[in-house]
C-alpha atoms as a PDB file:
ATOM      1  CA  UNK A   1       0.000   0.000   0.000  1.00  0.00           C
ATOM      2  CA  UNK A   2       2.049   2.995  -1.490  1.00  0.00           C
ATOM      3  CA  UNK A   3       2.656   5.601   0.610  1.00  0.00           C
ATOM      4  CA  UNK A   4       0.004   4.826   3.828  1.00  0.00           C
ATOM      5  CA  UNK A   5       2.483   5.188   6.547  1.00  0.00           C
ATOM      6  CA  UNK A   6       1.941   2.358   9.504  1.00  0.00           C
ATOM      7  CA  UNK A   7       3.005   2.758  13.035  1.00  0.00           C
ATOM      8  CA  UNK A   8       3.743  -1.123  12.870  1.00  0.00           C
ATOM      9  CA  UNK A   9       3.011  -4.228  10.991  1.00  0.00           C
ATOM     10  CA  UNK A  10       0.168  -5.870  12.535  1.00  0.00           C
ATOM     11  CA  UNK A  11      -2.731  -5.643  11.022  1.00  0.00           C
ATOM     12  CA  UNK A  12      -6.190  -6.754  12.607  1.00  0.00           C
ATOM     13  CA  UNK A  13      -8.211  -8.824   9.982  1.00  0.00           C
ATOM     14  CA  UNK A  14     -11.730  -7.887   8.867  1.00  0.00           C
ATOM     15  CA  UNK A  15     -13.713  -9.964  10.925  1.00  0.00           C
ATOM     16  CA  UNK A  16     -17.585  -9.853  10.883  1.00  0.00           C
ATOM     17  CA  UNK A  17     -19.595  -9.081  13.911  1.00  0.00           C
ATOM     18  CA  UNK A  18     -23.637  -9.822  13.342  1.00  0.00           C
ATOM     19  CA  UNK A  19     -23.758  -6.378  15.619  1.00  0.00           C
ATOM     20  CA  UNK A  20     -24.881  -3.299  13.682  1.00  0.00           C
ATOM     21  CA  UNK A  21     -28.077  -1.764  14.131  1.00  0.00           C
ATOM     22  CA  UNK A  22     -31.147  -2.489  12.318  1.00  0.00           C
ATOM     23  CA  UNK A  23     -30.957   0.485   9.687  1.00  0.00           C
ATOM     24  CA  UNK A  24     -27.633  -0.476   8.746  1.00  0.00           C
ATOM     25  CA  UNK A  25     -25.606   1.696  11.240  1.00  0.00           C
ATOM     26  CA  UNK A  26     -22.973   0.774  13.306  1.00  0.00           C
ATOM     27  CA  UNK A  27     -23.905  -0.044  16.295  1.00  0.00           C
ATOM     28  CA  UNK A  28     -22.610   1.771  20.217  1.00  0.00           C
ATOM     29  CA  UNK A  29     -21.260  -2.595  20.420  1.00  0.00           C
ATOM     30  CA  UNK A  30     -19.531  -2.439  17.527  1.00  0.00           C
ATOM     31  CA  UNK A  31     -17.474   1.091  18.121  1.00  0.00           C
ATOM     32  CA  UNK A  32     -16.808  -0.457  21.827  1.00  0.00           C
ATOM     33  CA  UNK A  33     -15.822  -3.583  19.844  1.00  0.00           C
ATOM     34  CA  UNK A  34     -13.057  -1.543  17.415  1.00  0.00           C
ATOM     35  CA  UNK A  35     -11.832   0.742  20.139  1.00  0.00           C
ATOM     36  CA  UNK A  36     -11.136  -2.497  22.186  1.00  0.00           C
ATOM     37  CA  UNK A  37      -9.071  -3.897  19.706  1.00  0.00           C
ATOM     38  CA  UNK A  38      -7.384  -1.371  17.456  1.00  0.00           C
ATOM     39  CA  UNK A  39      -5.031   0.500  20.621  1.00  0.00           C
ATOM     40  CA  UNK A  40      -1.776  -1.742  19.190  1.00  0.00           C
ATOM     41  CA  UNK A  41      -2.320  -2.332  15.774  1.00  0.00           C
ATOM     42  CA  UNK A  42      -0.998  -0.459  12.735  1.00  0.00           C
ATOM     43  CA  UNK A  43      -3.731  -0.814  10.248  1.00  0.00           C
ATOM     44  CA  UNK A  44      -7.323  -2.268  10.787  1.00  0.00           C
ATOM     45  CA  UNK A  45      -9.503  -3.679   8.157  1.00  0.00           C
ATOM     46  CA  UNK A  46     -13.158  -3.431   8.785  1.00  0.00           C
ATOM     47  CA  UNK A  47     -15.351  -5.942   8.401  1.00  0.00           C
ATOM     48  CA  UNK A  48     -17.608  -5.757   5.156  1.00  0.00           C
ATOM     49  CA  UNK A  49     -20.013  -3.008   4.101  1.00  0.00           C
ATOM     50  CA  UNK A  50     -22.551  -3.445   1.663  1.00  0.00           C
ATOM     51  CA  UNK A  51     -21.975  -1.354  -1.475  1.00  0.00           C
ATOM     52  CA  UNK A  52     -25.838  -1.513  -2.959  1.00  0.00           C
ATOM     53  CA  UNK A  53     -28.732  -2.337  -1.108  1.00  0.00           C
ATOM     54  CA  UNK A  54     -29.538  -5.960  -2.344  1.00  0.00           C
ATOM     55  CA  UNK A  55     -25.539  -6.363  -1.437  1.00  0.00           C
ATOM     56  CA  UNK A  56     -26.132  -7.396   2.032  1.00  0.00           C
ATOM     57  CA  UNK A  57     -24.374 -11.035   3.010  1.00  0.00           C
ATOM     58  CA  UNK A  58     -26.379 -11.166   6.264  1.00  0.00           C
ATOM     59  CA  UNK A  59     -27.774 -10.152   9.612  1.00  0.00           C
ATOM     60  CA  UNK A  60     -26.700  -6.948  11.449  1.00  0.00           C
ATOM     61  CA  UNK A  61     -24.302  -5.642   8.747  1.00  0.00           C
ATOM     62  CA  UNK A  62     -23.198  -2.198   8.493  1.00  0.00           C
ATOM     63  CA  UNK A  63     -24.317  -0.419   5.126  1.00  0.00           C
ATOM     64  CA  UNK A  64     -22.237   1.834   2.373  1.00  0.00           C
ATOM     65  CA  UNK A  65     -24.610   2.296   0.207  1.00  0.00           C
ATOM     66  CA  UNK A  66     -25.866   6.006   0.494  1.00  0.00           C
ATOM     67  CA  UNK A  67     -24.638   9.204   1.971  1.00  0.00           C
ATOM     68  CA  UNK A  68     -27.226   8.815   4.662  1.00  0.00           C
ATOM     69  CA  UNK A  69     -25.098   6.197   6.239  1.00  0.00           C
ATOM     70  CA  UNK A  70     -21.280   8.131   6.067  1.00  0.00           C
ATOM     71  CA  UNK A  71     -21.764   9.587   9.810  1.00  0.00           C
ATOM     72  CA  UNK A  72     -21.785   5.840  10.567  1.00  0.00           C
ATOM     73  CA  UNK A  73     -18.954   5.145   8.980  1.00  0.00           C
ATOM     74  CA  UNK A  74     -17.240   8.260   9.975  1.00  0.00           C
ATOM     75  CA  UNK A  75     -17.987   6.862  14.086  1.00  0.00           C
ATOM     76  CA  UNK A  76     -16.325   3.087  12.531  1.00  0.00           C
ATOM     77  CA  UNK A  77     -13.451   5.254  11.272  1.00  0.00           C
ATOM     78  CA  UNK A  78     -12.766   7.328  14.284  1.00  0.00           C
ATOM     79  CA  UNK A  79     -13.410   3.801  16.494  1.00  0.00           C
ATOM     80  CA  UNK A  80     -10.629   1.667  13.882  1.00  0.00           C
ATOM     81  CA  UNK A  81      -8.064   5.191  14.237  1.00  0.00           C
ATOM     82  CA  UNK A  82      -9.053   5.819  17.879  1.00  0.00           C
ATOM     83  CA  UNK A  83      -5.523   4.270  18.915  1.00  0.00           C
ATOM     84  CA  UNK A  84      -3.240   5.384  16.029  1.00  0.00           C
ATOM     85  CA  UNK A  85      -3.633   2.821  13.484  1.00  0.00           C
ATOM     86  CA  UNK A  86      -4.675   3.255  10.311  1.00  0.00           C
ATOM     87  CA  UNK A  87      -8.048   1.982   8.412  1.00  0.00           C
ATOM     88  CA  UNK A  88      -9.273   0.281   5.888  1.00  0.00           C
ATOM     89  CA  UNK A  89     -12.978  -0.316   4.900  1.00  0.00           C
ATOM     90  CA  UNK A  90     -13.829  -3.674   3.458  1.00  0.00           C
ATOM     91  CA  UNK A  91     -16.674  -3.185   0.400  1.00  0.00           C
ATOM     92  CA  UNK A  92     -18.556  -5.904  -1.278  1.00  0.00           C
ATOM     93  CA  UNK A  93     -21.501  -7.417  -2.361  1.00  0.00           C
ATOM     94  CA  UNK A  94     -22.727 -10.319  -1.757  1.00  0.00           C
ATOM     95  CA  UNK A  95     -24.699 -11.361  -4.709  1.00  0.00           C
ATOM     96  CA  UNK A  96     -25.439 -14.642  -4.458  1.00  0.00           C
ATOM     97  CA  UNK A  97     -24.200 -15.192  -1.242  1.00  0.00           C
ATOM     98  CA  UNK A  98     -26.938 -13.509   0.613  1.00  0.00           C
ATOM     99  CA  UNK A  99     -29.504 -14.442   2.759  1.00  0.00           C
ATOM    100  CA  UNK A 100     -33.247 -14.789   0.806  1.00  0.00           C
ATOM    101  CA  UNK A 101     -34.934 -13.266   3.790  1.00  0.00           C
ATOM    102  CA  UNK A 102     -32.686 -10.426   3.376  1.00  0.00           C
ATOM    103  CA  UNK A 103     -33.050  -9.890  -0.517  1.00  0.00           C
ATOM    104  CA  UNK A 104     -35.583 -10.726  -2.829  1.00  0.00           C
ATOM    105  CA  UNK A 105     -34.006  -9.927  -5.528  1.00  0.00           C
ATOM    106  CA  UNK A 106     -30.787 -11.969  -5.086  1.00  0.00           C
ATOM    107  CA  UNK A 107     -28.407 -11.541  -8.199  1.00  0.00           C
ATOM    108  CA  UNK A 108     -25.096 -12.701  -9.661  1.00  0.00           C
ATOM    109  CA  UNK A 109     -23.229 -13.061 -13.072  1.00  0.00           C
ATOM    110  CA  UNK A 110     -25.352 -15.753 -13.981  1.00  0.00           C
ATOM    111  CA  UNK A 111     -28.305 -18.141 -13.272  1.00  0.00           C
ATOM    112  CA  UNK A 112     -26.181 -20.744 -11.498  1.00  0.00           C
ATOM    113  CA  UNK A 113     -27.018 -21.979  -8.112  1.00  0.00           C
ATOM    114  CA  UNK A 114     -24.863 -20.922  -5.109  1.00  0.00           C
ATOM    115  CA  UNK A 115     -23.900 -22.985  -2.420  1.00  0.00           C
ATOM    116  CA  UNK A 116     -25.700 -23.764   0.521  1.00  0.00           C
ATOM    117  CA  UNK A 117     -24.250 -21.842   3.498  1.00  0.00           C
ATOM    118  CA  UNK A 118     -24.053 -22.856   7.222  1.00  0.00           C
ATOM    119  CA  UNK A 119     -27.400 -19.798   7.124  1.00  0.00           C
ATOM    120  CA  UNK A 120     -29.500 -20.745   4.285  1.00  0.00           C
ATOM    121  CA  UNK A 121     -30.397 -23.091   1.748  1.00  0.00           C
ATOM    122  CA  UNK A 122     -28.395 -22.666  -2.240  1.00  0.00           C
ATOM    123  CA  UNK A 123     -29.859 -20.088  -3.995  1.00  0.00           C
ATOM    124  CA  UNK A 124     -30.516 -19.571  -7.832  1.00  0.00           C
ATOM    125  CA  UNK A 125     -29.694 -16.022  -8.548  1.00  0.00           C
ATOM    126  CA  UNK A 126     -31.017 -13.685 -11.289  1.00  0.00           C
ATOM    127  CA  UNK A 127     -28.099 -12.550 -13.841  1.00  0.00           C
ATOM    128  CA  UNK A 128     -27.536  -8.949 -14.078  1.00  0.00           C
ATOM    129  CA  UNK A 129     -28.177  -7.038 -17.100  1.00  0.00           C
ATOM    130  CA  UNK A 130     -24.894  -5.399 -18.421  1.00  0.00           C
ATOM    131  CA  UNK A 131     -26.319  -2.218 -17.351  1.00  0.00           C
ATOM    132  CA  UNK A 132     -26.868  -3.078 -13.819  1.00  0.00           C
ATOM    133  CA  UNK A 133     -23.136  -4.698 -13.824  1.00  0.00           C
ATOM    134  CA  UNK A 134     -22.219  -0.996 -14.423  1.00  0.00           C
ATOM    135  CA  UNK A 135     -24.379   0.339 -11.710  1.00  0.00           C
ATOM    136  CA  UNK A 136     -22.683  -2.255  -9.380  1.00  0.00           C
ATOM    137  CA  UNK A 137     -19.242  -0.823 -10.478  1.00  0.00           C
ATOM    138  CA  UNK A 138     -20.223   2.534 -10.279  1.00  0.00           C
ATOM    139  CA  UNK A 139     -21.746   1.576  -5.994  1.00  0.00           C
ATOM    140  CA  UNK A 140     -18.276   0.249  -5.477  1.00  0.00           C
ATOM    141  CA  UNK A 141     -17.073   4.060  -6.605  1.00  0.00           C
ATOM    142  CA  UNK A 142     -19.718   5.692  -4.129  1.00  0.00           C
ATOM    143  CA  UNK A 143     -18.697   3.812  -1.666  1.00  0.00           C
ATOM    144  CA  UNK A 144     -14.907   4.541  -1.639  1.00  0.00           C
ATOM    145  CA  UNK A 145     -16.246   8.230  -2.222  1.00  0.00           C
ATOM    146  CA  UNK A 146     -18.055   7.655   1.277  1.00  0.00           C
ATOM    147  CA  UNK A 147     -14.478   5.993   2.492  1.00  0.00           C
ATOM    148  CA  UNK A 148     -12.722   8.957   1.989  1.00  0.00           C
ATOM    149  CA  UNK A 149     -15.256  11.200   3.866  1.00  0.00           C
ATOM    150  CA  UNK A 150     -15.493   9.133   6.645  1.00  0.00           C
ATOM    151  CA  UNK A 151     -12.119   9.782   7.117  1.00  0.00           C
ATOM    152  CA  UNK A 152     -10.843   6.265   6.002  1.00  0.00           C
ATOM    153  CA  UNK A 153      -7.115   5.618   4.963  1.00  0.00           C
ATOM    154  CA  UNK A 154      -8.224   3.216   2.285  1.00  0.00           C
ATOM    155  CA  UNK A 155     -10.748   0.261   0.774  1.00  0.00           C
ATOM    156  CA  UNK A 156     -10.673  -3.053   0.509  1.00  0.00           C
ATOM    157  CA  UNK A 157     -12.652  -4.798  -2.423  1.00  0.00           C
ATOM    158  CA  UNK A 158     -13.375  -8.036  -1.039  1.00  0.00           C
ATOM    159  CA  UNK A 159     -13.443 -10.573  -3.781  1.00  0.00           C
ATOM    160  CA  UNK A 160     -13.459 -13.764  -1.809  1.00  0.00           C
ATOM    161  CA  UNK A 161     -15.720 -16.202  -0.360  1.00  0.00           C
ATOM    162  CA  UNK A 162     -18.584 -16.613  -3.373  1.00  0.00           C
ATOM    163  CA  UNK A 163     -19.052 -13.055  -3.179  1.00  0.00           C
ATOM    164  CA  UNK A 164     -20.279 -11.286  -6.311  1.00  0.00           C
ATOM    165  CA  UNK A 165     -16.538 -10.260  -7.553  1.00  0.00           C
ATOM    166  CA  UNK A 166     -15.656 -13.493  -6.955  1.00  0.00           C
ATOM    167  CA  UNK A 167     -18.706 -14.656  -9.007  1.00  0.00           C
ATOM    168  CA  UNK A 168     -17.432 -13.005 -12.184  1.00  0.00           C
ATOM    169  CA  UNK A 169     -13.811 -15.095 -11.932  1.00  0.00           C
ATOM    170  CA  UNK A 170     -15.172 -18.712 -11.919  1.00  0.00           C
ATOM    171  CA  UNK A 171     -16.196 -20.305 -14.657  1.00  0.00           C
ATOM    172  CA  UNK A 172     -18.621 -22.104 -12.919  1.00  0.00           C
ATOM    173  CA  UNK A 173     -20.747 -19.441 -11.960  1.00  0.00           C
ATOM    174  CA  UNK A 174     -20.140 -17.440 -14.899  1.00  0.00           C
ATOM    175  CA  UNK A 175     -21.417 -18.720 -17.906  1.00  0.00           C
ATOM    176  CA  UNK A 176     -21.944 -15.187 -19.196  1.00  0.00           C
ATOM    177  CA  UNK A 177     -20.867 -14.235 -23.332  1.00  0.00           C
ATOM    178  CA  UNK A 178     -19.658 -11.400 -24.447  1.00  0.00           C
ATOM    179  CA  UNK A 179     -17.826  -8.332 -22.629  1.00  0.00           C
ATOM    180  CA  UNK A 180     -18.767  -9.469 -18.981  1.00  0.00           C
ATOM    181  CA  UNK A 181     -17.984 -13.297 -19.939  1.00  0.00           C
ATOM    182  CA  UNK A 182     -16.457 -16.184 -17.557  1.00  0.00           C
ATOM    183  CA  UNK A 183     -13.117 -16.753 -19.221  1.00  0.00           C
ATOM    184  CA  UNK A 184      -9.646 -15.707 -16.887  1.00  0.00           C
ATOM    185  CA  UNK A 185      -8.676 -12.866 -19.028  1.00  0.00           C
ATOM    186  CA  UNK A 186     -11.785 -11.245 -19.273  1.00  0.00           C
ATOM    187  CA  UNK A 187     -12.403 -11.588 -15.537  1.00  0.00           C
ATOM    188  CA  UNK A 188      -8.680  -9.958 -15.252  1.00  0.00           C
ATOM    189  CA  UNK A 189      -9.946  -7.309 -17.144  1.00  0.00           C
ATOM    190  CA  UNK A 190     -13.304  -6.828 -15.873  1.00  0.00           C
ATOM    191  CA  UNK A 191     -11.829  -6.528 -12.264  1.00  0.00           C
ATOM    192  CA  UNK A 192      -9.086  -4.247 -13.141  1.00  0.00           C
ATOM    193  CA  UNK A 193     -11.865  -1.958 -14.996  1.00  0.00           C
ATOM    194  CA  UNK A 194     -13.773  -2.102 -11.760  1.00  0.00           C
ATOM    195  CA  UNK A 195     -10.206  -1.193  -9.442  1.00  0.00           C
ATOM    196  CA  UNK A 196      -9.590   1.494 -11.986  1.00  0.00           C
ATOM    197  CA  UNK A 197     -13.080   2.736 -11.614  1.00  0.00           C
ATOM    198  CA  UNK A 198     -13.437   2.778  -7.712  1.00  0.00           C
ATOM    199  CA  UNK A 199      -9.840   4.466  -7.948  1.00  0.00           C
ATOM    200  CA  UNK A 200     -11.199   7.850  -9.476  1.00  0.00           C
ATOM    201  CA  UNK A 201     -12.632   9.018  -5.986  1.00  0.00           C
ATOM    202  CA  UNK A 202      -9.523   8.652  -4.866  1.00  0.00           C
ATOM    203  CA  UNK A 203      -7.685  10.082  -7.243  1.00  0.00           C
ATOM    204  CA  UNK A 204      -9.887  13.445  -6.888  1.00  0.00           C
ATOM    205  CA  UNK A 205      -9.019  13.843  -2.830  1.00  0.00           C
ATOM    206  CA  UNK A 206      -5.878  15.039  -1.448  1.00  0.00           C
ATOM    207  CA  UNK A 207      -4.004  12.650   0.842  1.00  0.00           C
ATOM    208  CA  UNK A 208      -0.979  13.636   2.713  1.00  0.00           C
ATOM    209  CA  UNK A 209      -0.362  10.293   4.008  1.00  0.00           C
ATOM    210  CA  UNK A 210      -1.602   7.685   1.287  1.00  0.00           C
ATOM    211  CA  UNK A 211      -4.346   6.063   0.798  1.00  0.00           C
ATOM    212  CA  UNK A 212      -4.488   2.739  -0.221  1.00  0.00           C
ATOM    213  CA  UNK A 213      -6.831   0.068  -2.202  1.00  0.00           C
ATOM    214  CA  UNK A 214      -6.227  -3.579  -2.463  1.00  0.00           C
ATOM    215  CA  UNK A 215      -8.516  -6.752  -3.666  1.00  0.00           C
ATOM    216  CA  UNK A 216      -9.238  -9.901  -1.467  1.00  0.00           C
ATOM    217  CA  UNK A 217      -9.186 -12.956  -3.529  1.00  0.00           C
ATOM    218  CA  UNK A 218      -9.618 -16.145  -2.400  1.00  0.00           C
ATOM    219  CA  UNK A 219      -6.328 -18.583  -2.334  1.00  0.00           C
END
Protein backbone atom coordinates (compact mmCIF):
# COMPACT_ATOMS: atom_id res chain seq x y z
CA UNK A 1 0.00 0.00 0.00
CA UNK A 2 2.05 2.99 -1.49
CA UNK A 3 2.66 5.60 0.61
CA UNK A 4 0.00 4.83 3.83
CA UNK A 5 2.48 5.19 6.55
CA UNK A 6 1.94 2.36 9.50
CA UNK A 7 3.00 2.76 13.03
CA UNK A 8 3.74 -1.12 12.87
CA UNK A 9 3.01 -4.23 10.99
CA UNK A 10 0.17 -5.87 12.54
CA UNK A 11 -2.73 -5.64 11.02
CA UNK A 12 -6.19 -6.75 12.61
CA UNK A 13 -8.21 -8.82 9.98
CA UNK A 14 -11.73 -7.89 8.87
CA UNK A 15 -13.71 -9.96 10.92
CA UNK A 16 -17.58 -9.85 10.88
CA UNK A 17 -19.60 -9.08 13.91
CA UNK A 18 -23.64 -9.82 13.34
CA UNK A 19 -23.76 -6.38 15.62
CA UNK A 20 -24.88 -3.30 13.68
CA UNK A 21 -28.08 -1.76 14.13
CA UNK A 22 -31.15 -2.49 12.32
CA UNK A 23 -30.96 0.48 9.69
CA UNK A 24 -27.63 -0.48 8.75
CA UNK A 25 -25.61 1.70 11.24
CA UNK A 26 -22.97 0.77 13.31
CA UNK A 27 -23.90 -0.04 16.30
CA UNK A 28 -22.61 1.77 20.22
CA UNK A 29 -21.26 -2.60 20.42
CA UNK A 30 -19.53 -2.44 17.53
CA UNK A 31 -17.47 1.09 18.12
CA UNK A 32 -16.81 -0.46 21.83
CA UNK A 33 -15.82 -3.58 19.84
CA UNK A 34 -13.06 -1.54 17.42
CA UNK A 35 -11.83 0.74 20.14
CA UNK A 36 -11.14 -2.50 22.19
CA UNK A 37 -9.07 -3.90 19.71
CA UNK A 38 -7.38 -1.37 17.46
CA UNK A 39 -5.03 0.50 20.62
CA UNK A 40 -1.78 -1.74 19.19
CA UNK A 41 -2.32 -2.33 15.77
CA UNK A 42 -1.00 -0.46 12.74
CA UNK A 43 -3.73 -0.81 10.25
CA UNK A 44 -7.32 -2.27 10.79
CA UNK A 45 -9.50 -3.68 8.16
CA UNK A 46 -13.16 -3.43 8.79
CA UNK A 47 -15.35 -5.94 8.40
CA UNK A 48 -17.61 -5.76 5.16
CA UNK A 49 -20.01 -3.01 4.10
CA UNK A 50 -22.55 -3.45 1.66
CA UNK A 51 -21.98 -1.35 -1.47
CA UNK A 52 -25.84 -1.51 -2.96
CA UNK A 53 -28.73 -2.34 -1.11
CA UNK A 54 -29.54 -5.96 -2.34
CA UNK A 55 -25.54 -6.36 -1.44
CA UNK A 56 -26.13 -7.40 2.03
CA UNK A 57 -24.37 -11.03 3.01
CA UNK A 58 -26.38 -11.17 6.26
CA UNK A 59 -27.77 -10.15 9.61
CA UNK A 60 -26.70 -6.95 11.45
CA UNK A 61 -24.30 -5.64 8.75
CA UNK A 62 -23.20 -2.20 8.49
CA UNK A 63 -24.32 -0.42 5.13
CA UNK A 64 -22.24 1.83 2.37
CA UNK A 65 -24.61 2.30 0.21
CA UNK A 66 -25.87 6.01 0.49
CA UNK A 67 -24.64 9.20 1.97
CA UNK A 68 -27.23 8.81 4.66
CA UNK A 69 -25.10 6.20 6.24
CA UNK A 70 -21.28 8.13 6.07
CA UNK A 71 -21.76 9.59 9.81
CA UNK A 72 -21.79 5.84 10.57
CA UNK A 73 -18.95 5.15 8.98
CA UNK A 74 -17.24 8.26 9.98
CA UNK A 75 -17.99 6.86 14.09
CA UNK A 76 -16.32 3.09 12.53
CA UNK A 77 -13.45 5.25 11.27
CA UNK A 78 -12.77 7.33 14.28
CA UNK A 79 -13.41 3.80 16.49
CA UNK A 80 -10.63 1.67 13.88
CA UNK A 81 -8.06 5.19 14.24
CA UNK A 82 -9.05 5.82 17.88
CA UNK A 83 -5.52 4.27 18.91
CA UNK A 84 -3.24 5.38 16.03
CA UNK A 85 -3.63 2.82 13.48
CA UNK A 86 -4.67 3.25 10.31
CA UNK A 87 -8.05 1.98 8.41
CA UNK A 88 -9.27 0.28 5.89
CA UNK A 89 -12.98 -0.32 4.90
CA UNK A 90 -13.83 -3.67 3.46
CA UNK A 91 -16.67 -3.18 0.40
CA UNK A 92 -18.56 -5.90 -1.28
CA UNK A 93 -21.50 -7.42 -2.36
CA UNK A 94 -22.73 -10.32 -1.76
CA UNK A 95 -24.70 -11.36 -4.71
CA UNK A 96 -25.44 -14.64 -4.46
CA UNK A 97 -24.20 -15.19 -1.24
CA UNK A 98 -26.94 -13.51 0.61
CA UNK A 99 -29.50 -14.44 2.76
CA UNK A 100 -33.25 -14.79 0.81
CA UNK A 101 -34.93 -13.27 3.79
CA UNK A 102 -32.69 -10.43 3.38
CA UNK A 103 -33.05 -9.89 -0.52
CA UNK A 104 -35.58 -10.73 -2.83
CA UNK A 105 -34.01 -9.93 -5.53
CA UNK A 106 -30.79 -11.97 -5.09
CA UNK A 107 -28.41 -11.54 -8.20
CA UNK A 108 -25.10 -12.70 -9.66
CA UNK A 109 -23.23 -13.06 -13.07
CA UNK A 110 -25.35 -15.75 -13.98
CA UNK A 111 -28.30 -18.14 -13.27
CA UNK A 112 -26.18 -20.74 -11.50
CA UNK A 113 -27.02 -21.98 -8.11
CA UNK A 114 -24.86 -20.92 -5.11
CA UNK A 115 -23.90 -22.98 -2.42
CA UNK A 116 -25.70 -23.76 0.52
CA UNK A 117 -24.25 -21.84 3.50
CA UNK A 118 -24.05 -22.86 7.22
CA UNK A 119 -27.40 -19.80 7.12
CA UNK A 120 -29.50 -20.75 4.28
CA UNK A 121 -30.40 -23.09 1.75
CA UNK A 122 -28.39 -22.67 -2.24
CA UNK A 123 -29.86 -20.09 -3.99
CA UNK A 124 -30.52 -19.57 -7.83
CA UNK A 125 -29.69 -16.02 -8.55
CA UNK A 126 -31.02 -13.69 -11.29
CA UNK A 127 -28.10 -12.55 -13.84
CA UNK A 128 -27.54 -8.95 -14.08
CA UNK A 129 -28.18 -7.04 -17.10
CA UNK A 130 -24.89 -5.40 -18.42
CA UNK A 131 -26.32 -2.22 -17.35
CA UNK A 132 -26.87 -3.08 -13.82
CA UNK A 133 -23.14 -4.70 -13.82
CA UNK A 134 -22.22 -1.00 -14.42
CA UNK A 135 -24.38 0.34 -11.71
CA UNK A 136 -22.68 -2.26 -9.38
CA UNK A 137 -19.24 -0.82 -10.48
CA UNK A 138 -20.22 2.53 -10.28
CA UNK A 139 -21.75 1.58 -5.99
CA UNK A 140 -18.28 0.25 -5.48
CA UNK A 141 -17.07 4.06 -6.60
CA UNK A 142 -19.72 5.69 -4.13
CA UNK A 143 -18.70 3.81 -1.67
CA UNK A 144 -14.91 4.54 -1.64
CA UNK A 145 -16.25 8.23 -2.22
CA UNK A 146 -18.05 7.66 1.28
CA UNK A 147 -14.48 5.99 2.49
CA UNK A 148 -12.72 8.96 1.99
CA UNK A 149 -15.26 11.20 3.87
CA UNK A 150 -15.49 9.13 6.65
CA UNK A 151 -12.12 9.78 7.12
CA UNK A 152 -10.84 6.26 6.00
CA UNK A 153 -7.12 5.62 4.96
CA UNK A 154 -8.22 3.22 2.28
CA UNK A 155 -10.75 0.26 0.77
CA UNK A 156 -10.67 -3.05 0.51
CA UNK A 157 -12.65 -4.80 -2.42
CA UNK A 158 -13.38 -8.04 -1.04
CA UNK A 159 -13.44 -10.57 -3.78
CA UNK A 160 -13.46 -13.76 -1.81
CA UNK A 161 -15.72 -16.20 -0.36
CA UNK A 162 -18.58 -16.61 -3.37
CA UNK A 163 -19.05 -13.06 -3.18
CA UNK A 164 -20.28 -11.29 -6.31
CA UNK A 165 -16.54 -10.26 -7.55
CA UNK A 166 -15.66 -13.49 -6.95
CA UNK A 167 -18.71 -14.66 -9.01
CA UNK A 168 -17.43 -13.00 -12.18
CA UNK A 169 -13.81 -15.09 -11.93
CA UNK A 170 -15.17 -18.71 -11.92
CA UNK A 171 -16.20 -20.31 -14.66
CA UNK A 172 -18.62 -22.10 -12.92
CA UNK A 173 -20.75 -19.44 -11.96
CA UNK A 174 -20.14 -17.44 -14.90
CA UNK A 175 -21.42 -18.72 -17.91
CA UNK A 176 -21.94 -15.19 -19.20
CA UNK A 177 -20.87 -14.23 -23.33
CA UNK A 178 -19.66 -11.40 -24.45
CA UNK A 179 -17.83 -8.33 -22.63
CA UNK A 180 -18.77 -9.47 -18.98
CA UNK A 181 -17.98 -13.30 -19.94
CA UNK A 182 -16.46 -16.18 -17.56
CA UNK A 183 -13.12 -16.75 -19.22
CA UNK A 184 -9.65 -15.71 -16.89
CA UNK A 185 -8.68 -12.87 -19.03
CA UNK A 186 -11.79 -11.24 -19.27
CA UNK A 187 -12.40 -11.59 -15.54
CA UNK A 188 -8.68 -9.96 -15.25
CA UNK A 189 -9.95 -7.31 -17.14
CA UNK A 190 -13.30 -6.83 -15.87
CA UNK A 191 -11.83 -6.53 -12.26
CA UNK A 192 -9.09 -4.25 -13.14
CA UNK A 193 -11.87 -1.96 -15.00
CA UNK A 194 -13.77 -2.10 -11.76
CA UNK A 195 -10.21 -1.19 -9.44
CA UNK A 196 -9.59 1.49 -11.99
CA UNK A 197 -13.08 2.74 -11.61
CA UNK A 198 -13.44 2.78 -7.71
CA UNK A 199 -9.84 4.47 -7.95
CA UNK A 200 -11.20 7.85 -9.48
CA UNK A 201 -12.63 9.02 -5.99
CA UNK A 202 -9.52 8.65 -4.87
CA UNK A 203 -7.68 10.08 -7.24
CA UNK A 204 -9.89 13.44 -6.89
CA UNK A 205 -9.02 13.84 -2.83
CA UNK A 206 -5.88 15.04 -1.45
CA UNK A 207 -4.00 12.65 0.84
CA UNK A 208 -0.98 13.64 2.71
CA UNK A 209 -0.36 10.29 4.01
CA UNK A 210 -1.60 7.69 1.29
CA UNK A 211 -4.35 6.06 0.80
CA UNK A 212 -4.49 2.74 -0.22
CA UNK A 213 -6.83 0.07 -2.20
CA UNK A 214 -6.23 -3.58 -2.46
CA UNK A 215 -8.52 -6.75 -3.67
CA UNK A 216 -9.24 -9.90 -1.47
CA UNK A 217 -9.19 -12.96 -3.53
CA UNK A 218 -9.62 -16.14 -2.40
CA UNK A 219 -6.33 -18.58 -2.33
Amino acid sequence: MPGLVLKNRIVMAPMTTWASNDDGTVSDEEDAYYRRRAQDVGLVITGCTHVQANGVGFTGEFAAFDDTFIPSLRKLSMAAKSGGARAVLQIFHAGVKTLPTLVEDVVAASTVSGQAGPFADAIVPRALEDSEILDVIAAFAAATRRAIAAGFDGIELHGAHGFLLQNFFSPHSNIRTGRWGGSLNIANSNLDYCFAFTLRPAARCSHDQGWAQRVRVPG
